[in-house]
PDB file of N, CA and C in Angstrom:
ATOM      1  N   UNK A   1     -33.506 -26.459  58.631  1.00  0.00           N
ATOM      2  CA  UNK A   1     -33.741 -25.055  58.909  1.00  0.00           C
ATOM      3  C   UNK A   1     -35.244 -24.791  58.953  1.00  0.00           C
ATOM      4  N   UNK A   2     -35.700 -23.843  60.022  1.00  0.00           N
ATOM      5  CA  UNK A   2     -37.479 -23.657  59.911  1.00  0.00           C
ATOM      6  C   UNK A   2     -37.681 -22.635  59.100  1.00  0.00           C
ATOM      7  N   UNK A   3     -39.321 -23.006  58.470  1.00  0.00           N
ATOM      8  CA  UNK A   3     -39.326 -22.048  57.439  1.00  0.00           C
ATOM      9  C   UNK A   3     -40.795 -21.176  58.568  1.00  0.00           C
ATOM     10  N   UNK A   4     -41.246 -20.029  58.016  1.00  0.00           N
ATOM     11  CA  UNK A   4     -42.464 -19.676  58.395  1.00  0.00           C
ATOM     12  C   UNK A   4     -43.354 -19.609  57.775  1.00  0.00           C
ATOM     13  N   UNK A   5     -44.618 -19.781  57.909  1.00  0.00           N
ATOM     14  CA  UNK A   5     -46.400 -19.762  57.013  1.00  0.00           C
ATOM     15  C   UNK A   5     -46.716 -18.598  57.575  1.00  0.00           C
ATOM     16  N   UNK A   6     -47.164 -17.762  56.384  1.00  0.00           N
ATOM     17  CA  UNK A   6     -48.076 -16.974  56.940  1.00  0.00           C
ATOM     18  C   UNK A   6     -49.692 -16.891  56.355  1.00  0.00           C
ATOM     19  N   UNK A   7     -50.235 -17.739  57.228  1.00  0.00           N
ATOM     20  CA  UNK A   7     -51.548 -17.136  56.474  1.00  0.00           C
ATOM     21  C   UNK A   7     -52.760 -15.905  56.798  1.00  0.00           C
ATOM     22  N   UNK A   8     -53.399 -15.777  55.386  1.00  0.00           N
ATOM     23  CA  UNK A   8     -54.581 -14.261  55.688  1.00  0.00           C
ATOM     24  C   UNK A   8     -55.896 -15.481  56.285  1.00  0.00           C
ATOM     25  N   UNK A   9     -55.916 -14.545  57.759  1.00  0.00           N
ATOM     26  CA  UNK A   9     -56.858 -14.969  58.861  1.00  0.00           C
ATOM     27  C   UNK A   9     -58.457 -13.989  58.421  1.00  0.00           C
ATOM     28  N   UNK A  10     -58.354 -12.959  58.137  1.00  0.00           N
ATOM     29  CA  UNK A  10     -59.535 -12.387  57.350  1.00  0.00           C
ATOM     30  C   UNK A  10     -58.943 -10.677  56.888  1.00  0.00           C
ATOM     31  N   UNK A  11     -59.652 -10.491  55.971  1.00  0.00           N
ATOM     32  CA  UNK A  11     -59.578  -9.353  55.746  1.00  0.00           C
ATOM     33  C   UNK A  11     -60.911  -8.013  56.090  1.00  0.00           C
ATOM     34  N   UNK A  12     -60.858  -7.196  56.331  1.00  0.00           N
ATOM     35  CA  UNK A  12     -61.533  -6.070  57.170  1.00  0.00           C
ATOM     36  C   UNK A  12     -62.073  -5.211  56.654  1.00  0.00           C
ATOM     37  N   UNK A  13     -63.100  -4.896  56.821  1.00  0.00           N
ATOM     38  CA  UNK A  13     -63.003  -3.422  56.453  1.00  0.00           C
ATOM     39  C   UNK A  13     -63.939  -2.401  57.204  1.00  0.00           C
ATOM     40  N   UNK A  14     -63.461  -1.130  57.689  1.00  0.00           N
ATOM     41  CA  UNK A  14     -63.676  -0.670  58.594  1.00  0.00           C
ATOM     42  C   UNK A  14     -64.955   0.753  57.987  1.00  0.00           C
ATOM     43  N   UNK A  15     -66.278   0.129  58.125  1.00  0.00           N
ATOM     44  CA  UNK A  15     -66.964   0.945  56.991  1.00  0.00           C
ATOM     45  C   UNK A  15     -67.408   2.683  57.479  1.00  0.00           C
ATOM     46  N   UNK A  16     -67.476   2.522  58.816  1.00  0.00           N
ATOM     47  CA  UNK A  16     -67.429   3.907  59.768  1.00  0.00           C
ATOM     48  C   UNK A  16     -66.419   4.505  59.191  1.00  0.00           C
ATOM     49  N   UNK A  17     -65.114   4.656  59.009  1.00  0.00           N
ATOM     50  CA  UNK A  17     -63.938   4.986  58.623  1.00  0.00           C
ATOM     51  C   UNK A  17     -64.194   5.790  57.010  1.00  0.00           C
ATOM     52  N   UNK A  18     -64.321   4.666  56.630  1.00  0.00           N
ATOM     53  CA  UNK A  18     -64.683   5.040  55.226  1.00  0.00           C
ATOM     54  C   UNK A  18     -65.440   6.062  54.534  1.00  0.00           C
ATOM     55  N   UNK A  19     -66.570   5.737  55.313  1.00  0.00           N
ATOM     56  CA  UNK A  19     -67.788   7.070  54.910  1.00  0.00           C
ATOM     57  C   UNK A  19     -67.266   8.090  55.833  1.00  0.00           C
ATOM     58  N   UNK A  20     -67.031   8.352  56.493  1.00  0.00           N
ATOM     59  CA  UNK A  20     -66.050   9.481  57.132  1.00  0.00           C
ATOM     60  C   UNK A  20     -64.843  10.172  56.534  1.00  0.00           C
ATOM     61  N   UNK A  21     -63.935   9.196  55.844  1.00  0.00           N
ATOM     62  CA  UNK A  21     -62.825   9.746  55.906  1.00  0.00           C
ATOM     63  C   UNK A  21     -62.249   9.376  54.414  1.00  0.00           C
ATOM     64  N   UNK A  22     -62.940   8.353  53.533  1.00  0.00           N
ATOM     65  CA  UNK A  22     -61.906   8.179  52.827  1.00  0.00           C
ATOM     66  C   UNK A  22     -62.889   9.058  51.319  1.00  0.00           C
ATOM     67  N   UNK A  23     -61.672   9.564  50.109  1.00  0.00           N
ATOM     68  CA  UNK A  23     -62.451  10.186  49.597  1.00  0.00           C
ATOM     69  C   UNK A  23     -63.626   9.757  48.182  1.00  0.00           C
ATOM     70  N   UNK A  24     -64.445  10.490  47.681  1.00  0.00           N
ATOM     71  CA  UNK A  24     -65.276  10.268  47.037  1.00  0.00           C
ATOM     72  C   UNK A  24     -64.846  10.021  46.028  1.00  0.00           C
ATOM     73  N   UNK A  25     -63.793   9.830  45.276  1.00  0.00           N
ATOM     74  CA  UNK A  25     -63.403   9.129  44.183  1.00  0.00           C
ATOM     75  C   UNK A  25     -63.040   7.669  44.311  1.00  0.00           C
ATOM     76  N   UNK A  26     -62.917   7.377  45.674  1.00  0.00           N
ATOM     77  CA  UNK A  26     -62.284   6.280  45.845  1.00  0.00           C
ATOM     78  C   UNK A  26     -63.565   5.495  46.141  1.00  0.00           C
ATOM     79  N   UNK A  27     -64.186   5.826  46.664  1.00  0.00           N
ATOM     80  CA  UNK A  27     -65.760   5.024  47.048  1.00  0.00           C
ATOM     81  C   UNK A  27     -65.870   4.781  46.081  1.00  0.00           C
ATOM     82  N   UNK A  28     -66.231   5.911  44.965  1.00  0.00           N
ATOM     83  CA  UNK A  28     -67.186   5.508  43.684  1.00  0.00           C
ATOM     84  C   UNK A  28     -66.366   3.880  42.927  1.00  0.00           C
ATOM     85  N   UNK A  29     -65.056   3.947  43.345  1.00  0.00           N
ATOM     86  CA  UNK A  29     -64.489   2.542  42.893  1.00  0.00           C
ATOM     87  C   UNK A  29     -64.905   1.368  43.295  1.00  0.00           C
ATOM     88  N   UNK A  30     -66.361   1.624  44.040  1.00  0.00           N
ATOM     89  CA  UNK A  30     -66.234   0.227  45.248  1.00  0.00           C
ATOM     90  C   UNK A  30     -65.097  -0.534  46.020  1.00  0.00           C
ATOM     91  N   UNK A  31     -64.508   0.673  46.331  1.00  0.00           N
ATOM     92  CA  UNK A  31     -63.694   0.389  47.859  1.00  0.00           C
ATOM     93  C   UNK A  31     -64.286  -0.795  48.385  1.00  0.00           C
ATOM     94  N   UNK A  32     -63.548  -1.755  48.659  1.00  0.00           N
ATOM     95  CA  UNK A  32     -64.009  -2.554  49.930  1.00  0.00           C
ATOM     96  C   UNK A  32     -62.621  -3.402  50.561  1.00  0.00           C
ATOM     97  N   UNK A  33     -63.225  -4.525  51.203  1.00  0.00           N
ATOM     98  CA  UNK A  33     -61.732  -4.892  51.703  1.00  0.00           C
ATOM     99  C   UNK A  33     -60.686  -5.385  50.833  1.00  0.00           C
ATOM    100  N   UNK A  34     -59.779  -5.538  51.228  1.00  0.00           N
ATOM    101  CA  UNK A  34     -58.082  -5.294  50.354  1.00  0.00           C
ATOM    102  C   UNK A  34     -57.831  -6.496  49.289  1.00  0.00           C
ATOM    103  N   UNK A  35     -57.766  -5.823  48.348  1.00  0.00           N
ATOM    104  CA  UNK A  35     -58.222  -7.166  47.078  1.00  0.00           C
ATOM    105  C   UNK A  35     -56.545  -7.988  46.603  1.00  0.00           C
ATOM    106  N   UNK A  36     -55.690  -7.673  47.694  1.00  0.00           N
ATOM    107  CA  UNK A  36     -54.373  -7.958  46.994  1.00  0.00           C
ATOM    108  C   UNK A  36     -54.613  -9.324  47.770  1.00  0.00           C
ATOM    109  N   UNK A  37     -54.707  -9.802  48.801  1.00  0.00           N
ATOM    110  CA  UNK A  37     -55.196 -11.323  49.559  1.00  0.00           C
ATOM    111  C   UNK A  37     -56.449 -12.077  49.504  1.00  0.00           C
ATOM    112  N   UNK A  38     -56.359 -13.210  49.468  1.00  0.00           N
ATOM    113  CA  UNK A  38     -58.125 -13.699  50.151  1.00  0.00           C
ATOM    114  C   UNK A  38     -58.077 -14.544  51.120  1.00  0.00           C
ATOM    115  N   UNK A  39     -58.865 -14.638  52.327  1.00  0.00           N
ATOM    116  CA  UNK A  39     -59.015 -15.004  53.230  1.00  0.00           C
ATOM    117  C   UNK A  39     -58.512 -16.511  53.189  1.00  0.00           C
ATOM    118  N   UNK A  40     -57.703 -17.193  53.703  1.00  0.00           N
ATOM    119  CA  UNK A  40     -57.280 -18.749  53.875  1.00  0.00           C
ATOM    120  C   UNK A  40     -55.902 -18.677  53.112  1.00  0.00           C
ATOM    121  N   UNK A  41     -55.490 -17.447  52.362  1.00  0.00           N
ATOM    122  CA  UNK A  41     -54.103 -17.895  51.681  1.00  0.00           C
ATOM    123  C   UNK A  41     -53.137 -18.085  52.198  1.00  0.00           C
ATOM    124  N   UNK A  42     -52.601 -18.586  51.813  1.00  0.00           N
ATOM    125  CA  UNK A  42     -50.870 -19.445  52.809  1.00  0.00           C
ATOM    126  C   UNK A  42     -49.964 -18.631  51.480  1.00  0.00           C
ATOM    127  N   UNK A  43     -48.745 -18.255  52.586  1.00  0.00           N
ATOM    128  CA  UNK A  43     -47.438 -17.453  52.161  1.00  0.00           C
ATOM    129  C   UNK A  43     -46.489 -18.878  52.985  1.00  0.00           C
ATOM    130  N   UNK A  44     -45.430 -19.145  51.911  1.00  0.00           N
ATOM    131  CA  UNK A  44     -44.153 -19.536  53.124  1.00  0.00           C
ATOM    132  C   UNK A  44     -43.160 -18.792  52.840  1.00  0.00           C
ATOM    133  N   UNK A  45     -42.235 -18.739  53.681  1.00  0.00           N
ATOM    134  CA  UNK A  45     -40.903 -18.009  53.317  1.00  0.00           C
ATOM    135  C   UNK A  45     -39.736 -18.894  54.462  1.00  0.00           C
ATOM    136  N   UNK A  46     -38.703 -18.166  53.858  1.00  0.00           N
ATOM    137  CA  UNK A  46     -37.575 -18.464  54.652  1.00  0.00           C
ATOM    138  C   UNK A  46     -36.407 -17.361  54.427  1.00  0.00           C
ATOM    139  N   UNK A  47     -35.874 -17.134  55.496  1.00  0.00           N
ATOM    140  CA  UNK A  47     -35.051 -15.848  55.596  1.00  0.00           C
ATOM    141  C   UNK A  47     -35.841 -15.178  56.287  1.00  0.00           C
ATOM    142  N   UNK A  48     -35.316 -13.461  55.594  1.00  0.00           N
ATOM    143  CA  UNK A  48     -36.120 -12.223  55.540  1.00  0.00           C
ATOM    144  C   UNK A  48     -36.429 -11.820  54.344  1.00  0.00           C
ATOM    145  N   UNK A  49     -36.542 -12.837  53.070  1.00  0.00           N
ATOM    146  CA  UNK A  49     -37.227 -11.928  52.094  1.00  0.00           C
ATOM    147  C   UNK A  49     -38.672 -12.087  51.908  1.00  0.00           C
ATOM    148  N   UNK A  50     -39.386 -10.555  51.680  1.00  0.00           N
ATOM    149  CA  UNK A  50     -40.374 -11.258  51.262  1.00  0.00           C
ATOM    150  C   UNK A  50     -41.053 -12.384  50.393  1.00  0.00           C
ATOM    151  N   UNK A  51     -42.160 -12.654  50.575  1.00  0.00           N
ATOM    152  CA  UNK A  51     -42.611 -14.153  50.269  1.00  0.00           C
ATOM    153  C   UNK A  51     -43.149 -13.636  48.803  1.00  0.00           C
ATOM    154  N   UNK A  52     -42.921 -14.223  47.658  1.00  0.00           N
ATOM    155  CA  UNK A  52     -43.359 -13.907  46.307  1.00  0.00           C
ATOM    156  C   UNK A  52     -45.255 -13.473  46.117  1.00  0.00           C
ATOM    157  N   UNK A  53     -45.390 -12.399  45.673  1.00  0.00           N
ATOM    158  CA  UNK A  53     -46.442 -12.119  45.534  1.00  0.00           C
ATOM    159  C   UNK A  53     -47.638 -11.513  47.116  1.00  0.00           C
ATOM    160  N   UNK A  54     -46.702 -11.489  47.828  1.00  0.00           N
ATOM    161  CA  UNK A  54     -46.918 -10.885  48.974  1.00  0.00           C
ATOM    162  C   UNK A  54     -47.032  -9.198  48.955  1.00  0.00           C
ATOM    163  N   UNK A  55     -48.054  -8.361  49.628  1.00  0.00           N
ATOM    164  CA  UNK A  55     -48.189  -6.961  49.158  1.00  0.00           C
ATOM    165  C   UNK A  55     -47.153  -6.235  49.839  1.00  0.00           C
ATOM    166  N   UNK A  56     -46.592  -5.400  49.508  1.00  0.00           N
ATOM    167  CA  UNK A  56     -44.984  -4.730  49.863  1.00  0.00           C
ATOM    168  C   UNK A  56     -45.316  -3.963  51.350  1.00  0.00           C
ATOM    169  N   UNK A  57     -46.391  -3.382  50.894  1.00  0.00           N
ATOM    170  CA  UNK A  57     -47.475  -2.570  52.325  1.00  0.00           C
ATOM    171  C   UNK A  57     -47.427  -3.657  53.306  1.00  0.00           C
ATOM    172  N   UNK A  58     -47.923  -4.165  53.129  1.00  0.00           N
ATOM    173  CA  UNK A  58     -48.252  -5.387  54.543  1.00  0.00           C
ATOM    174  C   UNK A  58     -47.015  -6.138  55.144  1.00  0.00           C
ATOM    175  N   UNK A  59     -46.135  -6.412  54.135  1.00  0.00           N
ATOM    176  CA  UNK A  59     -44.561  -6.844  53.986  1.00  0.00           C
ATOM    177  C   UNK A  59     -44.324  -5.962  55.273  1.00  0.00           C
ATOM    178  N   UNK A  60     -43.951  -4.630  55.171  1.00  0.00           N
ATOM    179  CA  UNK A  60     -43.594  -3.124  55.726  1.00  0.00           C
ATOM    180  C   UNK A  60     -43.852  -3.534  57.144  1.00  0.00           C
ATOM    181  N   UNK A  61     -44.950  -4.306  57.668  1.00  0.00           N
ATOM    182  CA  UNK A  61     -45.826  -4.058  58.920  1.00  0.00           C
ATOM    183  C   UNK A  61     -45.988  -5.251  59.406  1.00  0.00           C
ATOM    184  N   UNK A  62     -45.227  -6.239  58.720  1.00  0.00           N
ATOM    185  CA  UNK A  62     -45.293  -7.475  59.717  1.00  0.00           C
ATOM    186  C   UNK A  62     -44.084  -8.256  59.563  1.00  0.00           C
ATOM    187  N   UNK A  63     -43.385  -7.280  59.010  1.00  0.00           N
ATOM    188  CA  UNK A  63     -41.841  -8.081  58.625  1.00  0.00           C
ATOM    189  C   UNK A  63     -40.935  -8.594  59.723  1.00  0.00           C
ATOM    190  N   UNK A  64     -41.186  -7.658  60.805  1.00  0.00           N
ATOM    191  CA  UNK A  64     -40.459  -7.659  62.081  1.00  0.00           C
ATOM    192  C   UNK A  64     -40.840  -8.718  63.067  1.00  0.00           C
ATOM    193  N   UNK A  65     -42.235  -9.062  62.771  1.00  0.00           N
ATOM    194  CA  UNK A  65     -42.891 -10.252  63.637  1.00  0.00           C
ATOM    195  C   UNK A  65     -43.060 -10.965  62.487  1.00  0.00           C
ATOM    196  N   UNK A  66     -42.518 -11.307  61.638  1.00  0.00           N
ATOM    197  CA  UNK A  66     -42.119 -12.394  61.032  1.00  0.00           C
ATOM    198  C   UNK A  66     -40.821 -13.140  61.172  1.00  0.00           C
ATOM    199  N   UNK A  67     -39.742 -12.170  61.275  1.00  0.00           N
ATOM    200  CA  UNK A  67     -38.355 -12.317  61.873  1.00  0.00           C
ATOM    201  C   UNK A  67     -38.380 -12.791  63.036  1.00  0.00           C
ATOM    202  N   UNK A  68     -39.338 -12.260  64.059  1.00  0.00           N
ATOM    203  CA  UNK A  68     -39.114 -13.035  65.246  1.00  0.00           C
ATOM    204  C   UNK A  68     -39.846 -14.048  65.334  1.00  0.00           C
ATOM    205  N   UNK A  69     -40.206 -14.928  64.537  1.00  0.00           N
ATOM    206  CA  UNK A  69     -41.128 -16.323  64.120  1.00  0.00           C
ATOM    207  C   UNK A  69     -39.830 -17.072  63.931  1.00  0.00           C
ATOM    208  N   UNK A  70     -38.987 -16.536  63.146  1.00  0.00           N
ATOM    209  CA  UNK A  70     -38.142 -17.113  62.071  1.00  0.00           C
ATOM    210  C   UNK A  70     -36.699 -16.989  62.836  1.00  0.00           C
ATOM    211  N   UNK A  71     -36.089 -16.103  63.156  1.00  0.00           N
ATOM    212  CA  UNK A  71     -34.868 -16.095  64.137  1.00  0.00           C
ATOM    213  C   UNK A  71     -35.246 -16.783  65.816  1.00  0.00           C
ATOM    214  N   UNK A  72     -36.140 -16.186  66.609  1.00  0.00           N
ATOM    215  CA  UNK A  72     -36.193 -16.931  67.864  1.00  0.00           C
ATOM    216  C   UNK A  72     -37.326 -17.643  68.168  1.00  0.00           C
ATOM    217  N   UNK A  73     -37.767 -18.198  67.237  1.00  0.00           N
ATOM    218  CA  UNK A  73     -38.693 -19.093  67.589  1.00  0.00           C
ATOM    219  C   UNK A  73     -40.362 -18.284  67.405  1.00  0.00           C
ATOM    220  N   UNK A  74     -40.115 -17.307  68.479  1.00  0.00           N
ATOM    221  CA  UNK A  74     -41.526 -16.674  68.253  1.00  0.00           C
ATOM    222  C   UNK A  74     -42.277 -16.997  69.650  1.00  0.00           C
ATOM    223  N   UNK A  75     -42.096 -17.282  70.932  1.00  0.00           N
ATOM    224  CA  UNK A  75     -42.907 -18.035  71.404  1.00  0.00           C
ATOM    225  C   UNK A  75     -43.557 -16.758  72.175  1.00  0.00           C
ATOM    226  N   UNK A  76     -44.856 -16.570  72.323  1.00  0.00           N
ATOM    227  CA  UNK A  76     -45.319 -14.965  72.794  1.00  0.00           C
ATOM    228  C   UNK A  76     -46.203 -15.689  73.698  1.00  0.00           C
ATOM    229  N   UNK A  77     -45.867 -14.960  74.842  1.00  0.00           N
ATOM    230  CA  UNK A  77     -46.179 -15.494  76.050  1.00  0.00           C
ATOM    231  C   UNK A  77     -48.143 -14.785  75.953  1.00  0.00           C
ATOM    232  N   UNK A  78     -48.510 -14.229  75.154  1.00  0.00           N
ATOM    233  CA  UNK A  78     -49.630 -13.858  75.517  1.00  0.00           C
ATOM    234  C   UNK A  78     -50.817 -14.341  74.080  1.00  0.00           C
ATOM    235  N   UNK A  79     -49.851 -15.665  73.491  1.00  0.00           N
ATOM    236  CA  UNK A  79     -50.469 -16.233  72.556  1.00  0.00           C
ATOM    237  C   UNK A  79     -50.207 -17.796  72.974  1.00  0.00           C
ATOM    238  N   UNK A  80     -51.824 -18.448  72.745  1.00  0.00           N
ATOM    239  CA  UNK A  80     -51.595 -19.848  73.311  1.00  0.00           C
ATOM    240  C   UNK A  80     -51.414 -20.927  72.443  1.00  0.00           C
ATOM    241  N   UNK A  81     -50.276 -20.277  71.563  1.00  0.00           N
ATOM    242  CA  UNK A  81     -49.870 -21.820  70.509  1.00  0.00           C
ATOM    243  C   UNK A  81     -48.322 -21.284  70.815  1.00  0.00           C
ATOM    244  N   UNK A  82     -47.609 -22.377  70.886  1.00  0.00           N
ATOM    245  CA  UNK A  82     -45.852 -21.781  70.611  1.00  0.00           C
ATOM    246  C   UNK A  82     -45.724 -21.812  69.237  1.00  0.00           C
ATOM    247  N   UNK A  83     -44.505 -20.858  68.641  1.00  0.00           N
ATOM    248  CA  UNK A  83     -44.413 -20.393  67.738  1.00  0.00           C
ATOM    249  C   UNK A  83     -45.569 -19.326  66.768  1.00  0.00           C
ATOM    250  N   UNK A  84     -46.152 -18.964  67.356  1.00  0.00           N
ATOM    251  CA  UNK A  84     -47.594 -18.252  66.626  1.00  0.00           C
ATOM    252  C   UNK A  84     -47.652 -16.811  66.985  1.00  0.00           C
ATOM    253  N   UNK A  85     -47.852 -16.157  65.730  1.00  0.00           N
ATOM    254  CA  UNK A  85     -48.298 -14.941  66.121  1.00  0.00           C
ATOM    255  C   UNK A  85     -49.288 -13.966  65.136  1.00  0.00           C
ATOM    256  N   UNK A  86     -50.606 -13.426  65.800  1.00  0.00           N
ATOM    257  CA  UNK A  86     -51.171 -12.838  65.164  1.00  0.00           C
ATOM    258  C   UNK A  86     -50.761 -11.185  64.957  1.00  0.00           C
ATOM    259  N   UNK A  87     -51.124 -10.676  63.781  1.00  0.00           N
ATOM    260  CA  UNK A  87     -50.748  -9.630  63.446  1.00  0.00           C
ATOM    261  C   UNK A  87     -51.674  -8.691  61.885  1.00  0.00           C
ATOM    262  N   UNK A  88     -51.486  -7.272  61.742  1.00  0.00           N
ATOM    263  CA  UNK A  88     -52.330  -6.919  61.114  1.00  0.00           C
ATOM    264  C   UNK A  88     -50.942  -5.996  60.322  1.00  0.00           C
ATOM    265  N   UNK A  89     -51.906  -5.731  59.205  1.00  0.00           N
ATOM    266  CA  UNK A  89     -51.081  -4.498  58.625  1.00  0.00           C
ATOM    267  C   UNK A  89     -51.806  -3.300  58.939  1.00  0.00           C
ATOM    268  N   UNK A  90     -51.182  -2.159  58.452  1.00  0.00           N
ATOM    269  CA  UNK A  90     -51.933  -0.894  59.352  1.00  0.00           C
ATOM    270  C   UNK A  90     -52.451  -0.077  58.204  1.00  0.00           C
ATOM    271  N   UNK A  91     -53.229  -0.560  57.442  1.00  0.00           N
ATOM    272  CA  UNK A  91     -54.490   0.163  56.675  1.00  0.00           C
ATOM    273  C   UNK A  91     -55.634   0.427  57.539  1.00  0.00           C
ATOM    274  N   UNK A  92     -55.714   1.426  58.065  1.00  0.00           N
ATOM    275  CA  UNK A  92     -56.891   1.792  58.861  1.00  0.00           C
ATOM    276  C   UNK A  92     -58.517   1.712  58.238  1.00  0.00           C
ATOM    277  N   UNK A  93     -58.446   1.822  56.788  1.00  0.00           N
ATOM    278  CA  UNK A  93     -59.503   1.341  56.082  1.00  0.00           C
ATOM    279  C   UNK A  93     -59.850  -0.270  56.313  1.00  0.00           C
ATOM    280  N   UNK A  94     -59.052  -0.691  55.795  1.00  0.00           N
ATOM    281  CA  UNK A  94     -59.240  -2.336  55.358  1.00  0.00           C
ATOM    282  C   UNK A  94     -57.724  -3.019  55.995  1.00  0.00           C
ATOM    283  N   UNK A  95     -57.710  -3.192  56.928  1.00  0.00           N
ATOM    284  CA  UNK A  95     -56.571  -3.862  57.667  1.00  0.00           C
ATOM    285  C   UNK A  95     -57.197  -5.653  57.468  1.00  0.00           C
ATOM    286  N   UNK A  96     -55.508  -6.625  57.445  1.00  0.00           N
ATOM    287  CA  UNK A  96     -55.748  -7.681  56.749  1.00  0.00           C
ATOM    288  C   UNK A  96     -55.246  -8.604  58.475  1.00  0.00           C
ATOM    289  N   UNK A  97     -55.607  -9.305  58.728  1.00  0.00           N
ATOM    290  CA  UNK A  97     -55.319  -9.956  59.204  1.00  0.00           C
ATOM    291  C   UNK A  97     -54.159 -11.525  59.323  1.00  0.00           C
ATOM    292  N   UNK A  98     -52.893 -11.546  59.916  1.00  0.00           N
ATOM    293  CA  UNK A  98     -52.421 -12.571  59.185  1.00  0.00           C
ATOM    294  C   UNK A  98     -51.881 -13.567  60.826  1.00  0.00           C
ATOM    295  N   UNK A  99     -51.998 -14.915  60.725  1.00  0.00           N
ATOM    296  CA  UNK A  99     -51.011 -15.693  61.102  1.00  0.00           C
ATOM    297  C   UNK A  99     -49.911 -16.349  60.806  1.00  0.00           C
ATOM    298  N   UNK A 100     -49.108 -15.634  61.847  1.00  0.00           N
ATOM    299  CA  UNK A 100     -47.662 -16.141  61.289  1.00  0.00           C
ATOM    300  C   UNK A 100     -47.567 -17.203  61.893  1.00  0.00           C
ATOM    301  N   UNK A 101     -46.542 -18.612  61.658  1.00  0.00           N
ATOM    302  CA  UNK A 101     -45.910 -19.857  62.502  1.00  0.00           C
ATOM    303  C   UNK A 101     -44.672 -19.975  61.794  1.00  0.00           C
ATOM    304  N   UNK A 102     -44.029 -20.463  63.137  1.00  0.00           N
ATOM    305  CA  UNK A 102     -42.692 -21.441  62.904  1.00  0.00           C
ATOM    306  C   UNK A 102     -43.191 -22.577  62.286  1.00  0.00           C
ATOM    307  N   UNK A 103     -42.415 -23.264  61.064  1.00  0.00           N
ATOM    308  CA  UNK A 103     -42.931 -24.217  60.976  1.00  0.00           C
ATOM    309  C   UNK A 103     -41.351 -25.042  60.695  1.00  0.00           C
ATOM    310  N   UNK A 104     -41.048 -26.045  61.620  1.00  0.00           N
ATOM    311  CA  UNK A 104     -39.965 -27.002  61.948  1.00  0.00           C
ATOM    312  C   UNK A 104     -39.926 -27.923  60.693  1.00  0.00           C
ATOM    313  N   UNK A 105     -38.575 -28.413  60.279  1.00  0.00           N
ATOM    314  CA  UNK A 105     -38.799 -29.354  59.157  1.00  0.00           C
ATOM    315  C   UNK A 105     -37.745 -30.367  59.762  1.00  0.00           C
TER     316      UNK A 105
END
């Protein structure tokens, strides 16, 4: 049975956004990009559950293009690896970057 990897490709942060929009209590925390991942981590899973220790938010927003990694293969005609797909979660602050793969056993 194939399982899927997902790994964090980078994490973001969108600093225009921020000083604009997000509020002054939250700055004073040193806001910066999304401290629940770090850049190079590998998730595997199999099924549809989420992957242990995976953020529930990001879960929410890439669950569906994880399923289609994992049920049909995944092959996206406008990505040049088969089985691969890039994808973000939708924190408009600090959006994370992830690659998903089929990975065949």
């Amino acid at each position: 049975m194939a399982k899927c990897r997902i790994t964090v490709l980078k994490r973001t942060l969108n600093q225009d956004l921020v000083d604009s929009y997000l509020s002054d209590s939250f700055k004073a925390s040193g806001f910066g990009p999304c401290d629940q991942f770090k850049d190079g981590q590998v998730f595997l899973f199999e099924g549809f559950a989420m992957p242990a220790g995976f953020c529930p938010w990001a879960w929410a927003d890439i669950q569906r293009d994880a399923a289609a990694m994992y049920i049909a293969g995944g092959n996206l005609p406008w990505v040049n690896r088969k089985g691969t797909a890039i994808v973000c979660c939708t924190d408009g602050f600090r959006p994370v970057v992830f690659k998903i793969e089929r990975v065949e056993e």
